[in-house]
Protein backbone atom coordinates (compact mmCIF):
# COMPACT_ATOMS: atom_id res chain seq x y z
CA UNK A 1 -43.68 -41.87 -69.45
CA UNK A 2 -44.99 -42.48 -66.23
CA UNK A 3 -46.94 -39.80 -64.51
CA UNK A 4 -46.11 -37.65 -61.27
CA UNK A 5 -43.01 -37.40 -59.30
CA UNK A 6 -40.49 -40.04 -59.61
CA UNK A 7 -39.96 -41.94 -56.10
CA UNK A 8 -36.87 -44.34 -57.09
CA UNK A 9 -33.16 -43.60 -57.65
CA UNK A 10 -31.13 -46.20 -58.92
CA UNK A 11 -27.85 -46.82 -57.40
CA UNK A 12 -26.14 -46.85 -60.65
CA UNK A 13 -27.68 -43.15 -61.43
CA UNK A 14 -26.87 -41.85 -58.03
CA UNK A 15 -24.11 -38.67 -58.25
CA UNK A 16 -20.35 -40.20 -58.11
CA UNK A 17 -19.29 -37.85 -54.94
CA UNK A 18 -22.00 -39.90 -52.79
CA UNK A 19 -19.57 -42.69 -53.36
CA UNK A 20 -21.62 -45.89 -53.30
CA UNK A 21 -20.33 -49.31 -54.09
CA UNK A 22 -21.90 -50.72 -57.16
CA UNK A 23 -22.57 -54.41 -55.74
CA UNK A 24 -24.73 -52.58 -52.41
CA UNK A 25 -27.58 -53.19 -53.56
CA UNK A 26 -30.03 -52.01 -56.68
CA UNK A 27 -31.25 -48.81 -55.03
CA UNK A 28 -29.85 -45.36 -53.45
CA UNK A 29 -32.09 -42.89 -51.22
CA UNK A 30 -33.64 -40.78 -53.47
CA UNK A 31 -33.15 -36.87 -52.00
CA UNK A 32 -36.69 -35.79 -51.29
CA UNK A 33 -37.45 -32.00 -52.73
CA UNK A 34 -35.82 -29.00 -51.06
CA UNK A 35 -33.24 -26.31 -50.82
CA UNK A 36 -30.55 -28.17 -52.95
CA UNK A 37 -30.91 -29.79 -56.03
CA UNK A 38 -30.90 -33.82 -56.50
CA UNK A 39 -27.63 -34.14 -57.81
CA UNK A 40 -25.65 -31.26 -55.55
CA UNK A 41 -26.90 -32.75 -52.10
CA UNK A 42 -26.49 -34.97 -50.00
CA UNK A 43 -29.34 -37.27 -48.18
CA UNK A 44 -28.94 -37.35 -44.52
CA UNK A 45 -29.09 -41.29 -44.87
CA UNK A 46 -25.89 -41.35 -46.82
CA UNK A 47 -24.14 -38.66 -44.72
CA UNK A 48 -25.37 -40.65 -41.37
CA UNK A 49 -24.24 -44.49 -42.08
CA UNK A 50 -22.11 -44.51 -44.84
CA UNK A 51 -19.91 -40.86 -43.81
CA UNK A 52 -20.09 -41.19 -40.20
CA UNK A 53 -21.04 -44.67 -39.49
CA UNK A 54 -23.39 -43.90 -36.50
CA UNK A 55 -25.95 -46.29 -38.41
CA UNK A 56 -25.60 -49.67 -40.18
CA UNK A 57 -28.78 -49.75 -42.45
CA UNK A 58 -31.09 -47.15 -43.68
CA UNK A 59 -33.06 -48.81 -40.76
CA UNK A 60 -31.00 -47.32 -38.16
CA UNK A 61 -31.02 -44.05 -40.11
CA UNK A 62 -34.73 -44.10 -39.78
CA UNK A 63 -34.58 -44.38 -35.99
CA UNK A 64 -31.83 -41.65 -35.05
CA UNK A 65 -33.79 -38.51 -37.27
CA UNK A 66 -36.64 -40.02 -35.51
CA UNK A 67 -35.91 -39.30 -32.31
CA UNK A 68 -35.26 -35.87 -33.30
CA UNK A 69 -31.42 -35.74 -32.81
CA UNK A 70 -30.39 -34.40 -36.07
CA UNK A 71 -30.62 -30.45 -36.92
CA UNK A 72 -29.96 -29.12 -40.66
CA UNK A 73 -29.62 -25.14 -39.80
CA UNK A 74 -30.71 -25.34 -36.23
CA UNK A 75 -33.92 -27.05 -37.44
CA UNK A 76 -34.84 -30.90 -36.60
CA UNK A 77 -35.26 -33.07 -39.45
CA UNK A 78 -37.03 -36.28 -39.47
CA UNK A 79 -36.86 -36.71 -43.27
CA UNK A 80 -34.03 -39.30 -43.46
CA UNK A 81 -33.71 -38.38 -47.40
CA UNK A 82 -33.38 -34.42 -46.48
CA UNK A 83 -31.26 -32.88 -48.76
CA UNK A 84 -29.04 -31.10 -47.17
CA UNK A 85 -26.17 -29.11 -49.26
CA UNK A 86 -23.60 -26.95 -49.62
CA UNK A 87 -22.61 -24.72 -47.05
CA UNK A 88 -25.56 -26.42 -44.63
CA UNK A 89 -24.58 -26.96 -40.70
CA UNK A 90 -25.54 -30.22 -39.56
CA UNK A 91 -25.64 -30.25 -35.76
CA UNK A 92 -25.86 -33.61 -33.48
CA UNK A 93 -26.55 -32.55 -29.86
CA UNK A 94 -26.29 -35.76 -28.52
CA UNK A 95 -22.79 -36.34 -29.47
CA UNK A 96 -22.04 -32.02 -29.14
CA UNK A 97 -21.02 -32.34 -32.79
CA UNK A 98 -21.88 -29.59 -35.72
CA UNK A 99 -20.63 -30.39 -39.16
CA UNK A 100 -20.56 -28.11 -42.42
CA UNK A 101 -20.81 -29.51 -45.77
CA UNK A 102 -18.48 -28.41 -47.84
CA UNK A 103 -16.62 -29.68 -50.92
CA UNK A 104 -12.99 -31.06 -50.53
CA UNK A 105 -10.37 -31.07 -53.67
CA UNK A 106 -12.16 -33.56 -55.24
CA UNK A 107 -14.94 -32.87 -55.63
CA UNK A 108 -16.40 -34.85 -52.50
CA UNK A 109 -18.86 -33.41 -49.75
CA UNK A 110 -16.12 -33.64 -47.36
CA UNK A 111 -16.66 -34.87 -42.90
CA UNK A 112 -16.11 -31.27 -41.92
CA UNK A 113 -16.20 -30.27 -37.79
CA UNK A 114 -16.70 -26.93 -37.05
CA UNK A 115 -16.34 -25.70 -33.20
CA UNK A 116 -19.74 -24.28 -32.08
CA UNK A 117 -19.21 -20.71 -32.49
CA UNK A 118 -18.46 -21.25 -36.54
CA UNK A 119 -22.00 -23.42 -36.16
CA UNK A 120 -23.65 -20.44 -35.40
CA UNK A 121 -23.95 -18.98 -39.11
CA UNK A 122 -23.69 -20.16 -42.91
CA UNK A 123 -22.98 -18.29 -46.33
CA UNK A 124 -25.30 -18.28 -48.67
CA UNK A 125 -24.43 -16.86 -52.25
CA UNK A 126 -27.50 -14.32 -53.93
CA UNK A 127 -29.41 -15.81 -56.75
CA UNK A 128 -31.79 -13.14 -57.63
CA UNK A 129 -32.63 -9.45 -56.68
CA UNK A 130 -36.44 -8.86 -56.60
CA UNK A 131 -39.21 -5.99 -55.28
CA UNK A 132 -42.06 -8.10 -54.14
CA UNK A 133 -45.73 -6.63 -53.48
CA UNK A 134 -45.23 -2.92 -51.67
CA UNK A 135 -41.97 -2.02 -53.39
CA UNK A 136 -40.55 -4.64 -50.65
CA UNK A 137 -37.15 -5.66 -51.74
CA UNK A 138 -35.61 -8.77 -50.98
CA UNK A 139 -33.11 -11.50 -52.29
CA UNK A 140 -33.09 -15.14 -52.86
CA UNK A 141 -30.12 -17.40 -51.98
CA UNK A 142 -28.28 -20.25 -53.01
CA UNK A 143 -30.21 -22.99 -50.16
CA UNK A 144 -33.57 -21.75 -51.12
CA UNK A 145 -34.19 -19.02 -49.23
CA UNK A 146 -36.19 -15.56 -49.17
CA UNK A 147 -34.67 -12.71 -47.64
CA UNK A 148 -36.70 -9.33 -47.37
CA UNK A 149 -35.37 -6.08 -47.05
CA UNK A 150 -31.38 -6.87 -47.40
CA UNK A 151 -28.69 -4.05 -47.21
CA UNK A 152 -29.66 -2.14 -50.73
CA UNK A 153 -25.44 -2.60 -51.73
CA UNK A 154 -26.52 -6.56 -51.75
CA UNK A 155 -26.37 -7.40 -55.60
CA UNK A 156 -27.02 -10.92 -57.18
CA UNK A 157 -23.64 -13.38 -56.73
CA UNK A 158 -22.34 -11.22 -54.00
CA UNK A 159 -22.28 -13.87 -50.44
CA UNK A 160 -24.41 -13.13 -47.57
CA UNK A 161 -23.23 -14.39 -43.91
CA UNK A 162 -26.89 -15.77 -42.18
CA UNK A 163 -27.29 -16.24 -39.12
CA UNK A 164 -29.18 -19.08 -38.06
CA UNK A 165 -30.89 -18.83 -35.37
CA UNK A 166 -32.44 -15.47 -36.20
CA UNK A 167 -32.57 -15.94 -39.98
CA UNK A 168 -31.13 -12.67 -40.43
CA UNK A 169 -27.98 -11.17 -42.64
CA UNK A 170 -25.24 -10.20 -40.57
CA UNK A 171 -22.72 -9.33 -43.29
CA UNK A 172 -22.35 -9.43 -46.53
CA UNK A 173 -18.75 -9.77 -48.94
CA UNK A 174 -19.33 -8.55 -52.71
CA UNK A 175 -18.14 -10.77 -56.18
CA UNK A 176 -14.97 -8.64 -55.93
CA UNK A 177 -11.55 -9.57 -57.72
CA UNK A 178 -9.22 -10.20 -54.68
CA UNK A 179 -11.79 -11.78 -52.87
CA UNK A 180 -11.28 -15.63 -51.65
CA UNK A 181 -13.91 -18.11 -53.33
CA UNK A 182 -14.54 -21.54 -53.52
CA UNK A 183 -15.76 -23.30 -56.88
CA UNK A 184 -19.18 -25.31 -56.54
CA UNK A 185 -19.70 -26.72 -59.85
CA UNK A 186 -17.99 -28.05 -63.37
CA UNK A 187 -14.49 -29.76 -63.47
CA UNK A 188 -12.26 -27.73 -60.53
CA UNK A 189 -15.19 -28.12 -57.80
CA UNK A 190 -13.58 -27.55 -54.42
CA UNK A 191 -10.87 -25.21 -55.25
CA UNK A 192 -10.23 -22.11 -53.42
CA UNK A 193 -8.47 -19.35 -54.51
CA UNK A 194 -8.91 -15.62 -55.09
CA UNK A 195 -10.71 -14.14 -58.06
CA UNK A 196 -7.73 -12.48 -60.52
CA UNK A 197 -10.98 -11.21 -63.25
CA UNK A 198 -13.98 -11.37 -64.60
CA UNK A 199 -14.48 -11.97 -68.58
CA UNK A 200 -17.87 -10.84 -69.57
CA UNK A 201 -19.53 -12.34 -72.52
CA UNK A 202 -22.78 -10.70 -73.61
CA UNK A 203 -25.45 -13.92 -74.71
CA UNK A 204 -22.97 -16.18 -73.31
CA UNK A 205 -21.64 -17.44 -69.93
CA UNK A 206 -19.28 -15.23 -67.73
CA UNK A 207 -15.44 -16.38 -67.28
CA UNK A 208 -13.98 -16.34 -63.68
CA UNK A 209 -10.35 -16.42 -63.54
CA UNK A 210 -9.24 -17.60 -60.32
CA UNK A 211 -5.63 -18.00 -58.36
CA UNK A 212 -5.00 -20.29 -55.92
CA UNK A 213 -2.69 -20.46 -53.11
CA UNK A 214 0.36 -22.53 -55.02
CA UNK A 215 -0.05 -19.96 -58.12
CA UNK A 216 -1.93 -22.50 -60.22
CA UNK A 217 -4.23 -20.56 -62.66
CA UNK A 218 -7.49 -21.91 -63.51
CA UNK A 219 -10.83 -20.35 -65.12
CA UNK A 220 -14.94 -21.63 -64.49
CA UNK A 221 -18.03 -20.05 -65.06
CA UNK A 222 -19.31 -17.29 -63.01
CA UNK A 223 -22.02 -20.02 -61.68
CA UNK A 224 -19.77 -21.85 -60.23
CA UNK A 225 -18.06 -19.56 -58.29
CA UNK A 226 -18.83 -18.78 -54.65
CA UNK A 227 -17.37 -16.32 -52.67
CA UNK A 228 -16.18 -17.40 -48.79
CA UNK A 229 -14.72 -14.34 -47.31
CA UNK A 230 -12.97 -10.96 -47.82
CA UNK A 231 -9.52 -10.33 -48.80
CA UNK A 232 -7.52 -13.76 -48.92
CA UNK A 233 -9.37 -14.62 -45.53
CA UNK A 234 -12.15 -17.04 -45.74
CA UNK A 235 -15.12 -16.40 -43.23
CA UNK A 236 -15.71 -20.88 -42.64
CA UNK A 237 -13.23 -23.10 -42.18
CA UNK A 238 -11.88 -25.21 -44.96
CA UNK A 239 -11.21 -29.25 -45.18
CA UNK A 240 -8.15 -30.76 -45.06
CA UNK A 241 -5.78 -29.30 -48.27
CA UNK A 242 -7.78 -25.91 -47.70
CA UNK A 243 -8.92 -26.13 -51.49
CA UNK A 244 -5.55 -26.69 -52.91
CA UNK A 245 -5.80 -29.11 -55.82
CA UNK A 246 -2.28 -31.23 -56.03
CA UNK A 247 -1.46 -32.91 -59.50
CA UNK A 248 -0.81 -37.07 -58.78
CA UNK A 249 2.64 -36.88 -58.61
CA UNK A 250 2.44 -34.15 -55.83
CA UNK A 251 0.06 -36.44 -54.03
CA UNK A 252 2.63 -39.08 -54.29
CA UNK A 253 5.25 -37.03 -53.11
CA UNK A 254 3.48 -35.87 -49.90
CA UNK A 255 2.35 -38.77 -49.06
CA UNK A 256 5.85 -40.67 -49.20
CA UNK A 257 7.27 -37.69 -47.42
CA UNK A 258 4.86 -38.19 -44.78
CA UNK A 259 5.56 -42.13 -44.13
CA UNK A 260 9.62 -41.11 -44.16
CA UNK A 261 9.01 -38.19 -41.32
């Protein structure tokens, strides 16, 4: 095996949701290191030219971040393979746009606009509970970060609402049944719907049963799960379908109803 960190990414190895055509070209942008993890991210090369077209090649890529027009959580990146994740506002100035990525039915880091005010703040799910040097509490969330001193109710997979330009928590929403999540991982990614129970298996993995808004019943690990708001009222915006998983033949239907209307 070669030595140190890898540098390439094959386009053939690059995660399905970035969607890249096979015959493109050998390579993809590998991520660089950071909050989110190679294969749940998204680079801001691929989000800039081939999700909103605002640059042909990874050449043109190179020279929007450089002029330091493009903010990941109100801070200017000029890494043009930044990975920037779920739950992340992306805010163009320029064009007065702010983005959030989040997941659509299938799967997909969806083009989501959010109005400025929603820009303001993201959720961020608690990995770990910890009391640092000093007896110092603090948590660590889902895009990396280190959070001292949180509200002592905060427990580990309960969702914290971050403001960004301060860095601070300004609410929090605990891994309740009844409570409205979305699912970030495994084979229902980007559903929403509200958490029915909670099977716990001791040495094992968690079950979440989860309900969504058509009555469909579906189940996923307790990793995947992240809650978005209180009650049945999510806290962001969702993409079009609002999480909502249709079977084919539903699809089909919609869609014909659509053209006929």
């Amino acid at each position: 095996m070669a030595r140190g960190p890898k540098k390439h990414l094959k386009r053939i190895n690059a995660p399905k949701h970035w969607m890249l055509d096979k015959l493109g070209g050998v390579f993809a942008p590998r991520p660089s290191c950071g909050p989110h993890k190679l294969r749940e991210c998204l680079p801001m090369a691929i989000f800039l030219r081939n999700r909103l077209k605002y640059a042909l090649t990874y050449d043109e890529v190179k020279k929007i971040v450089n002029q330091r027009l493009v903010k990941v959580d109100g801070k200017v990146r000029t890494d043009k393979t930044y990975p920037a994740g779920f739950m992340d506002v992306i805010s163009i100035e320029r064009t007065g746009e702010n983005f959030r990525l989040i997941y659509d039915v299938k799967g997909r880091f969806a083009v989501h606009r959010i109005t400025p005010e929603e820009a303001k703040y993201k959720l961020c799910k608690v990995k770990k509970l910890l009391v640092g040097l000093k007896g110092v509490p603090s948590i660590v969330t889902s895009d990396g970060r280190t959070i001292r001193y949180p509200d002592p109710l905060v427990k580990v997979n309960d969702t914290v609402r971050i403001n960004i330009a301060t860095g601070k928590i300004e609410d929090f929403v605990k891994f309740d049944s009844g409570n409205v999540c979305m699912v970030t991982g495994g084979h229902n990614l980007g559903r929403v719907g509200l958490i029915t129970h909670r099977e716990r298996h001791h040495g094992g993995f968690d079950i979440v049963h989860i309900k969504d808004n058509l009555g469909h019943q579906f189940a996923t690990r307790l990793n995947n799960v992240f809650v978005i708001g209180k009650g049945n009222k999510p806290w962001v915006s969702l993409p079009r379908g609002k999480g909502v998983r249709l079977t084919i033949a539903e699809e089909r239907d919609r869609r014909i109803q659509a053209k006929s209307q």
